[in-house]
C-alpha atoms as a PDB file:
ATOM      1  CA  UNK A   1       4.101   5.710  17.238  1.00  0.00           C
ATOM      2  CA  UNK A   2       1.906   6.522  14.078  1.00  0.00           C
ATOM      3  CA  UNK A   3      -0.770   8.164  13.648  1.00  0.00           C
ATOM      4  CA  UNK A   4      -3.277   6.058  11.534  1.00  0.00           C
ATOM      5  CA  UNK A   5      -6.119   8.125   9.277  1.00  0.00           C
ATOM      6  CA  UNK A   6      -8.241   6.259   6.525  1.00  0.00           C
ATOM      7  CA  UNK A   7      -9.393   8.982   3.865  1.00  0.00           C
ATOM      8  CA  UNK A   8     -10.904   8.983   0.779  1.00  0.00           C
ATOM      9  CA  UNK A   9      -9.446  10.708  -2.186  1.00  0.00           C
ATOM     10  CA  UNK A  10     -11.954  14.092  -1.529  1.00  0.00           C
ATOM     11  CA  UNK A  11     -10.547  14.506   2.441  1.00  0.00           C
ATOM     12  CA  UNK A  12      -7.099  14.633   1.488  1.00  0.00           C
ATOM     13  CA  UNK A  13      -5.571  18.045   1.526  1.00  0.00           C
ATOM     14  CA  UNK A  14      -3.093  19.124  -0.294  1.00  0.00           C
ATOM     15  CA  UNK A  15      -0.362  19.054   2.067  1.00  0.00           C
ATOM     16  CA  UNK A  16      -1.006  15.499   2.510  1.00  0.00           C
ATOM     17  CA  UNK A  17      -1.707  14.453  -1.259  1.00  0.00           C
ATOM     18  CA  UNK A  18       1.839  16.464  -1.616  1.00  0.00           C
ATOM     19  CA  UNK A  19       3.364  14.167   0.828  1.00  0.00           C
ATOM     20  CA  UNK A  20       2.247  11.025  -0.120  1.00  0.00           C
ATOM     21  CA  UNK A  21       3.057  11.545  -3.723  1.00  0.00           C
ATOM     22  CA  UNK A  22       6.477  12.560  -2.672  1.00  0.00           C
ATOM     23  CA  UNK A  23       6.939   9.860  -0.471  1.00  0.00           C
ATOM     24  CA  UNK A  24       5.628   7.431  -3.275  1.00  0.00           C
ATOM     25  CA  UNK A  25       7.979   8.695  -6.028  1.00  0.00           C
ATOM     26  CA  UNK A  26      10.978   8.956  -3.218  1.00  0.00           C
ATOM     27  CA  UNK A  27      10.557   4.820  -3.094  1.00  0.00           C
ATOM     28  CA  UNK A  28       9.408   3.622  -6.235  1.00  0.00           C
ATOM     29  CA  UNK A  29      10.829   5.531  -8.484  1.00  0.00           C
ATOM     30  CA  UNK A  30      14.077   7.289  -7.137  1.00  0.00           C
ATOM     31  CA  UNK A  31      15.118   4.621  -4.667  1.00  0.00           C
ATOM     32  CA  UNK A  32      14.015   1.252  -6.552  1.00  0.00           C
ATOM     33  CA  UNK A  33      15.212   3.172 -10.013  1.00  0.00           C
ATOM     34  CA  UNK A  34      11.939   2.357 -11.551  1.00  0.00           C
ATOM     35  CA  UNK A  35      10.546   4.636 -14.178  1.00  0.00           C
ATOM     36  CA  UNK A  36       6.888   3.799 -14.368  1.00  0.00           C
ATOM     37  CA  UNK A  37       3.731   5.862 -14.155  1.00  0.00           C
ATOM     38  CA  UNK A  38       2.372   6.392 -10.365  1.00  0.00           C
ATOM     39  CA  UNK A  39       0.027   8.688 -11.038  1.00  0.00           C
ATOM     40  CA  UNK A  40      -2.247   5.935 -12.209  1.00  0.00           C
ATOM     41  CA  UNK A  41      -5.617   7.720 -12.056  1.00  0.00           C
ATOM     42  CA  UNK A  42      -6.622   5.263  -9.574  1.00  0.00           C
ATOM     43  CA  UNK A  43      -5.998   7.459  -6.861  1.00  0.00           C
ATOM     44  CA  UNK A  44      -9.734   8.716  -6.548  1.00  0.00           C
ATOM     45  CA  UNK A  45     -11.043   5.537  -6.264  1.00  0.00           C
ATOM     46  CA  UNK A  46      -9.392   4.057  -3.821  1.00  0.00           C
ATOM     47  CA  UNK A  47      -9.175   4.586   0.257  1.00  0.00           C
ATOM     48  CA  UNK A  48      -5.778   6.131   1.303  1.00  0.00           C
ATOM     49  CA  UNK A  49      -4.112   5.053   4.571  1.00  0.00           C
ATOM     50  CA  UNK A  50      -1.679   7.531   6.057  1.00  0.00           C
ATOM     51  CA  UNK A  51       0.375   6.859   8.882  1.00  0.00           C
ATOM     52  CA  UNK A  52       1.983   9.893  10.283  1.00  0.00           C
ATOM     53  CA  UNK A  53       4.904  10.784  12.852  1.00  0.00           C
ATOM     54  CA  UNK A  54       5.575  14.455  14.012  1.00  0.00           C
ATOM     55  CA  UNK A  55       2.629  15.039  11.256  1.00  0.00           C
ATOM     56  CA  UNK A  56       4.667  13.871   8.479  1.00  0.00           C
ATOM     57  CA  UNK A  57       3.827  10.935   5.674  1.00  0.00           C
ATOM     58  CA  UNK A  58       6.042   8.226   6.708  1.00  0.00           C
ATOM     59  CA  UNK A  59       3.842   5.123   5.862  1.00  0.00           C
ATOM     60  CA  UNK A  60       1.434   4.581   3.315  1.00  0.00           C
ATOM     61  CA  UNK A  61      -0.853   2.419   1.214  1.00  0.00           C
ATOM     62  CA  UNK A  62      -4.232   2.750  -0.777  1.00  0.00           C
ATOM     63  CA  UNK A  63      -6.815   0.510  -0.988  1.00  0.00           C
ATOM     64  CA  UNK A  64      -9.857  -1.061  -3.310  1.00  0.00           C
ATOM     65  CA  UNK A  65     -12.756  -2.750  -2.966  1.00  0.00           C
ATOM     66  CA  UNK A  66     -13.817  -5.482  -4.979  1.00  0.00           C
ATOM     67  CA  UNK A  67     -13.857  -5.030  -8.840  1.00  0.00           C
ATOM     68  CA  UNK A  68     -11.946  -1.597  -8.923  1.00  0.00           C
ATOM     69  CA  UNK A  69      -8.427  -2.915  -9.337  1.00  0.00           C
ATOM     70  CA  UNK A  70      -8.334  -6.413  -9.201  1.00  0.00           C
ATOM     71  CA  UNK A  71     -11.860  -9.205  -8.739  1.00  0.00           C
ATOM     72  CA  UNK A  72     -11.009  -8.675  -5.181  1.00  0.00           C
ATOM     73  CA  UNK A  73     -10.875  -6.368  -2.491  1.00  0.00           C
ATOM     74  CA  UNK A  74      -6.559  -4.820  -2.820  1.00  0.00           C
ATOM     75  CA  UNK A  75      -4.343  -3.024  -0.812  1.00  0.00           C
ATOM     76  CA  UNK A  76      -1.176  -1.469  -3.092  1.00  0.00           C
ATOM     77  CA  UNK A  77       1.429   1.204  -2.911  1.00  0.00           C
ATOM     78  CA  UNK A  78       2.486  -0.297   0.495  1.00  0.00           C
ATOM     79  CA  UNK A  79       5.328   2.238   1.340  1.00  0.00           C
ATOM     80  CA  UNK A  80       7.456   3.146   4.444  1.00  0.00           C
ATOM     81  CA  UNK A  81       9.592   6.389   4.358  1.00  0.00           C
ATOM     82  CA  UNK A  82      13.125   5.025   4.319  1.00  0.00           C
ATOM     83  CA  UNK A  83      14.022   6.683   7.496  1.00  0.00           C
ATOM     84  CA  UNK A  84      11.084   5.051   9.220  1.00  0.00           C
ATOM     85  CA  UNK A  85      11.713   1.651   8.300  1.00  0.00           C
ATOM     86  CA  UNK A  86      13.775  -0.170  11.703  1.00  0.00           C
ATOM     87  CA  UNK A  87      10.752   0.786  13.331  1.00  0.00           C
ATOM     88  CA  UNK A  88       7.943  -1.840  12.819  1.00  0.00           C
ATOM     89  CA  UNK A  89       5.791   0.844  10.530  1.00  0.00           C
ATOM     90  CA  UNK A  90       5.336  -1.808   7.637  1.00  0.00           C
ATOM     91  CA  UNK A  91       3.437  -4.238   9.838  1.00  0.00           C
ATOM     92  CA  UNK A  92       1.489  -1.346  11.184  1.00  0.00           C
ATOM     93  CA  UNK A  93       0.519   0.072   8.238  1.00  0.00           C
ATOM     94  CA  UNK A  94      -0.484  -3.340   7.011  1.00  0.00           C
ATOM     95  CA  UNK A  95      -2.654  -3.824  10.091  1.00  0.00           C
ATOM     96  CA  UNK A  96      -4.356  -1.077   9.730  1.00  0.00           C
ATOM     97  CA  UNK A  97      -5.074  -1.341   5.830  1.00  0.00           C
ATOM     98  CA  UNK A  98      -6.357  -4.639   6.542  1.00  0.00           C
ATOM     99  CA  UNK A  99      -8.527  -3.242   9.426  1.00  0.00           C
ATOM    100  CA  UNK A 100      -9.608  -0.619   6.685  1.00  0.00           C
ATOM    101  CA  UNK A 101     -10.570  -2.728   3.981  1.00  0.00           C
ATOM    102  CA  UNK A 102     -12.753  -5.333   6.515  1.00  0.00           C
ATOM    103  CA  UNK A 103     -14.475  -2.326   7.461  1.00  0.00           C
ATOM    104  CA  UNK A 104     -14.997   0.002   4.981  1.00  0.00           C
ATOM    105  CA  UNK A 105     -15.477  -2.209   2.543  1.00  0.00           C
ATOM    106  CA  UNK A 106     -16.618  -5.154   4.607  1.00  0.00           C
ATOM    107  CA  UNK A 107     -14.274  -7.409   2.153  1.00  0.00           C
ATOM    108  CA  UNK A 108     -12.384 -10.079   3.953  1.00  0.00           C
ATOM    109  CA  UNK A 109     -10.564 -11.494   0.622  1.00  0.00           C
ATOM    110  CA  UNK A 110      -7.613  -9.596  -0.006  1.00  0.00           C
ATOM    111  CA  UNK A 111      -5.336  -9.060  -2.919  1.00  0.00           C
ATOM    112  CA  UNK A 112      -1.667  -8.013  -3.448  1.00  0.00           C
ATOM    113  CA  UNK A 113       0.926  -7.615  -6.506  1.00  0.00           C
ATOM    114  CA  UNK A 114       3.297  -8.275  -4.105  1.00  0.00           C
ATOM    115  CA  UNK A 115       7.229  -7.566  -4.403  1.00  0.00           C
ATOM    116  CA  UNK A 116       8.635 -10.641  -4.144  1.00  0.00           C
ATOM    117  CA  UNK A 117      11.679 -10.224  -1.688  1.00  0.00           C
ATOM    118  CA  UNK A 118       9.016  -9.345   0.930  1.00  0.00           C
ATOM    119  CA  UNK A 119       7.172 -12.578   0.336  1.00  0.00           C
ATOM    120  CA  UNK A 120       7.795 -13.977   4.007  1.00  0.00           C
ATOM    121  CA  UNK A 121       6.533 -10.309   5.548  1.00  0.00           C
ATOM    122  CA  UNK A 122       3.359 -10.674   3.673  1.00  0.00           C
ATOM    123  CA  UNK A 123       2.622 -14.275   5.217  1.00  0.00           C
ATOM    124  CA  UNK A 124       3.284 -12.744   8.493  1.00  0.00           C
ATOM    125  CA  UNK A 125      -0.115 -11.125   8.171  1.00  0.00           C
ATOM    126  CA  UNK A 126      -2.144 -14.154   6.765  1.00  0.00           C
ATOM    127  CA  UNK A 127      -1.265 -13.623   2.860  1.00  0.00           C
ATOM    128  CA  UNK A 128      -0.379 -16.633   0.766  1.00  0.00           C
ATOM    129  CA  UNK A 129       1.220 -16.357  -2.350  1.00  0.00           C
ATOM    130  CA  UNK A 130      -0.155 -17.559  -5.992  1.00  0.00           C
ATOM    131  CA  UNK A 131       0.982 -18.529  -9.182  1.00  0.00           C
ATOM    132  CA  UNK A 132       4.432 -18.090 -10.723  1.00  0.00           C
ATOM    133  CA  UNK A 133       6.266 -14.542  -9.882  1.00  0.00           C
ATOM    134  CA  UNK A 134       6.081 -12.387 -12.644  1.00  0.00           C
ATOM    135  CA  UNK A 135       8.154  -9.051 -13.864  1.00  0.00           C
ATOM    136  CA  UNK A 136       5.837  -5.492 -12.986  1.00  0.00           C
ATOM    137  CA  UNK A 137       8.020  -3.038 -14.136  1.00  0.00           C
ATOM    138  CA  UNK A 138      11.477  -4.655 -13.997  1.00  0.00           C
ATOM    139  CA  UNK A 139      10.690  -6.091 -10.272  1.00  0.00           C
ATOM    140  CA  UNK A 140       9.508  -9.546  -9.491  1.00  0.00           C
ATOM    141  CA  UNK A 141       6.555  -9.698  -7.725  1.00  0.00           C
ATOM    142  CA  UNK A 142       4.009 -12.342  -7.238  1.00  0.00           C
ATOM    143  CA  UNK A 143      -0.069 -12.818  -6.303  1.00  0.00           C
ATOM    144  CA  UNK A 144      -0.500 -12.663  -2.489  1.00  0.00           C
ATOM    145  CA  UNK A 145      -4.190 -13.415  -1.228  1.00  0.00           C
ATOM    146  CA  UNK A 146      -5.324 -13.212   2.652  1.00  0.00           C
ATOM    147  CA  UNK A 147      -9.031 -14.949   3.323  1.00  0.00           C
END
């Protein structure tokens, strides 16, 4: 079971901004061997979902309203800790940012830069892909938009 907190960039402290960070570089750049810049300064505008277990970061993603990423409301850095991951904590995650973003933000339009392999776990939750895939740092990804 996780537990689900929605924080903006000011509540998080720094255990948990240590964690995620970690957590984040653990996947996208050590495990998907992709050297790109994470630390995007984006961080402090955006809404920060944290799923926990035993009060660790296993599950994360941020979010943006409309206009401070993309034209549309976006939820990004979608990550599970690879230890967590044969337990359904994508999909919750996902709920929950959704969840997040309809009511924080009150945004029912919903972008991704979606990694293309999980294309079919994406349309699971209402997104529809795009557009032709494209390369974001090395990895194909494509457009994904929920209404």
């Amino acid at each position: 079971m996780l537990d689900i907190t929605v924080k903006r960039f000011s509540e998080i402290d720094t255990d948990e901004l240590y964690q995620l960070l970690q957590l984040r570089s653990r996947v996208f750049v050590v495990e998907q061997a992709c050297i790109y810049q994470d630390l995007d300064g984006k961080d402090q505008k955006a809404i920060h979902i944290i799923g926990k277990k035993d009060n660790r970061i296993v599950a994360y993603t941020r979010a943006f309203t409309a206009g401070d990423y993309f034209e549309q409301a976006s939820i990004g850095r979608v990550v599970v800790s690879d230890q967590e991951r044969s337990h359904g904590y994508g999909k919750v995650i996902m709920e929950a940012s959704i969840k997040a973003v309809e009511e924080v933000f009150k945004e029912n339009t919903i972008k991704l830069s979606a990694q293309t392999y999980l294309k079919k776990f994406y349309n699971s939750l209402g997104f529809k892909a795009y557009g032709e895939g494209y390369l974001e740092d090395g990895i194909p990804h494509i457009v994904m938009l929920r209404n």
